[in-house]
Protein backbone atom coordinates (compact mmCIF):
# COMPACT_ATOMS: atom_id res chain seq x y z
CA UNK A 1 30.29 -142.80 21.19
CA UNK A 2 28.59 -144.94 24.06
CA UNK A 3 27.75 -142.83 26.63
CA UNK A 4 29.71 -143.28 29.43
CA UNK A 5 31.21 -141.81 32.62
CA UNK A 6 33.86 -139.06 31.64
CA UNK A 7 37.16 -139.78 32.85
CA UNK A 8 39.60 -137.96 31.49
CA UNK A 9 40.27 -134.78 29.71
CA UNK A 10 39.94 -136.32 26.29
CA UNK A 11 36.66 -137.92 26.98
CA UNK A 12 35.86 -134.04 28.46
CA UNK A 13 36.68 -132.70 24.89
CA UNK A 14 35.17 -135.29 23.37
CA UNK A 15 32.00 -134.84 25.22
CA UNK A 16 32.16 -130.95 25.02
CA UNK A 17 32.16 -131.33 20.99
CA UNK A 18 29.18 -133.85 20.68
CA UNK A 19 27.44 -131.58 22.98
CA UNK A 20 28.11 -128.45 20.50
CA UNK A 21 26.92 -130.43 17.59
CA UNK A 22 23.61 -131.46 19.12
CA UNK A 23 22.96 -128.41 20.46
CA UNK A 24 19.96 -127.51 17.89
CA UNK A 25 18.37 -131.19 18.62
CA UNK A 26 14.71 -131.36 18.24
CA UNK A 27 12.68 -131.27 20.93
CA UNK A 28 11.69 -134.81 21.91
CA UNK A 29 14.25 -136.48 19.41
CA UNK A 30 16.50 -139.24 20.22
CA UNK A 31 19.12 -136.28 19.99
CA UNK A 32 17.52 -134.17 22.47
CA UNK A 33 17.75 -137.24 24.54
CA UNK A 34 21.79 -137.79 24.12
CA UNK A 35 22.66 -134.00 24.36
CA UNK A 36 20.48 -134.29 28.00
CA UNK A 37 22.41 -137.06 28.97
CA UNK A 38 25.53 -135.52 27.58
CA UNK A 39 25.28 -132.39 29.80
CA UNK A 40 24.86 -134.60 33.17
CA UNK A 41 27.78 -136.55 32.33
CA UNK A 42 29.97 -133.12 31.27
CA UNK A 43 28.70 -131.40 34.57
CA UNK A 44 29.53 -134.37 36.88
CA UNK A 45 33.31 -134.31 35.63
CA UNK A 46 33.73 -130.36 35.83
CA UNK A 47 32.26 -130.05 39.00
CA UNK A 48 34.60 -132.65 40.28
CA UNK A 49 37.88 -131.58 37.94
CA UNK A 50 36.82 -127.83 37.86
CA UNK A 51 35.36 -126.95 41.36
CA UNK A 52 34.05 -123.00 40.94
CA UNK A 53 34.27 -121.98 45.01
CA UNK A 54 31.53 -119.54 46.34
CA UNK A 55 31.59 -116.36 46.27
CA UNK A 56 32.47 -114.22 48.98
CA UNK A 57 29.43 -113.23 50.72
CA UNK A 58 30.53 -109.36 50.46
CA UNK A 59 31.36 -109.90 46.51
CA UNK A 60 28.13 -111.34 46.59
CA UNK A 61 26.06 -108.75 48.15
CA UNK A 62 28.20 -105.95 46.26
CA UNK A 63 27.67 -107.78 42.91
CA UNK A 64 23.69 -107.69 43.55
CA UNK A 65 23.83 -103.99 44.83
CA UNK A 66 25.30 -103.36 41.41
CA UNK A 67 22.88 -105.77 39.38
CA UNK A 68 20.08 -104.73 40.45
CA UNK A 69 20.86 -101.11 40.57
CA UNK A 70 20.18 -101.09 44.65
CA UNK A 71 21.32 -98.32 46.68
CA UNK A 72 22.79 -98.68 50.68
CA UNK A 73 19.57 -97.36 52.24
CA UNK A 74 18.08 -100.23 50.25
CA UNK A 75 20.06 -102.63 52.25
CA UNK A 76 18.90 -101.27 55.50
CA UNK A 77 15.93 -102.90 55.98
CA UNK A 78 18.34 -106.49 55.70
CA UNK A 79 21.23 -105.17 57.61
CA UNK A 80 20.39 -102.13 59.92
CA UNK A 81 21.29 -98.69 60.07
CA UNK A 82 22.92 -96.63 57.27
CA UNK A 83 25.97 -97.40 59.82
CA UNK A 84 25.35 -100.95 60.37
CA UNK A 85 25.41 -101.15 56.36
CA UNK A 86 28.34 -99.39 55.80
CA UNK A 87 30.36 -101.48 58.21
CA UNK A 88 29.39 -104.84 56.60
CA UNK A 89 30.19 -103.26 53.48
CA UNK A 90 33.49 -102.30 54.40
CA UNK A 91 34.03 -105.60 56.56
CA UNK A 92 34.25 -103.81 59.53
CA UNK A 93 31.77 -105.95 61.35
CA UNK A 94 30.35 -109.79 60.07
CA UNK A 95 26.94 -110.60 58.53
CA UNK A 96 24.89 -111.75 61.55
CA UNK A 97 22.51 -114.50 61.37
CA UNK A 98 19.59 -112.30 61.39
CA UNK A 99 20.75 -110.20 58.83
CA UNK A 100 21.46 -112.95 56.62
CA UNK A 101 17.71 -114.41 57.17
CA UNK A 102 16.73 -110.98 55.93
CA UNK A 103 18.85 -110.79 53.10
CA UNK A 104 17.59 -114.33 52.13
CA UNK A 105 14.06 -113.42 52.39
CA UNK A 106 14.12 -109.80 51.52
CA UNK A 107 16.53 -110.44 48.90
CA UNK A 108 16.28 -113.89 47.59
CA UNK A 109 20.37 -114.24 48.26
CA UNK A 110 21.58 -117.99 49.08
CA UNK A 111 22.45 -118.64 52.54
CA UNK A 112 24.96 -121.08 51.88
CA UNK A 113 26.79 -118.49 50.51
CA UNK A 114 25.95 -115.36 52.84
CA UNK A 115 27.06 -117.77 55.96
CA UNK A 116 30.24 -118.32 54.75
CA UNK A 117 33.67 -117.04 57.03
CA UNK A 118 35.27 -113.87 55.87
CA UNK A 119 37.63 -111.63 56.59
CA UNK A 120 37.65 -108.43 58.74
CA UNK A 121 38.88 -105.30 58.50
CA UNK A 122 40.22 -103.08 61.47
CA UNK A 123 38.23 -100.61 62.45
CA UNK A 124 39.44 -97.11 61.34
């Protein structure tokens, strides 16, 4: 198969099965080289056929909590008070833009996703 642009889902399968086979290439072979190739080609047409949005930035923060085994009063010195934390938690009040500098330094966390809109909850 020439490598080309994928452009349709049978070029995708296509692709996605020469990719499987070379998968074990040697390092440095003309085999490794195609499989590289390969993968560029496969992640250019799933990015733009299969978008994956971002995650919500309380998913996010709630799905690190968990795996990294990090506790609320961990979060504190990102967020605030045990209060503060809890309300972001529980969507009661937004990520500012100081807490998510914090969480990206502190934490290593992406901005682009931590800055994202979300919704609120009503205060109890």
């Amino acid at each position: 198969m020439a490598l080309r642009p994928i452009r349709n889902k049978r070029k995708h399968a296509a692709a996605l099965r020469e990719t499987e086979a070379l998968w074990n290439a040697r390092k440095g072979s003309p085999e490794e080289d195609r499989l590289l190739v390969l993968t560029l080609l496969v992640e250019s047409y799933e990015r733009e056929h299969f978008p994956i949005p971002a995650p919500d930035p309380i998913d996010l923060l709630l799905h690190v909590m968990e795996a990294r085994g990090l506790t609320r009063k961990e979060l504190e010195p990102h967020i605030g008070s045990r209060a503060r934390v809890a309300e972001v938690l529980n969507r009661v009040r937004p990520l500012t833009i100081e807490m998510i500098r914090r969480l990206c330094d502190g934490l290593g966390l992406p901005a682009d996703v931590l800055i994202q809109g979300y919704k609120l909850r009503k205060a109890a």
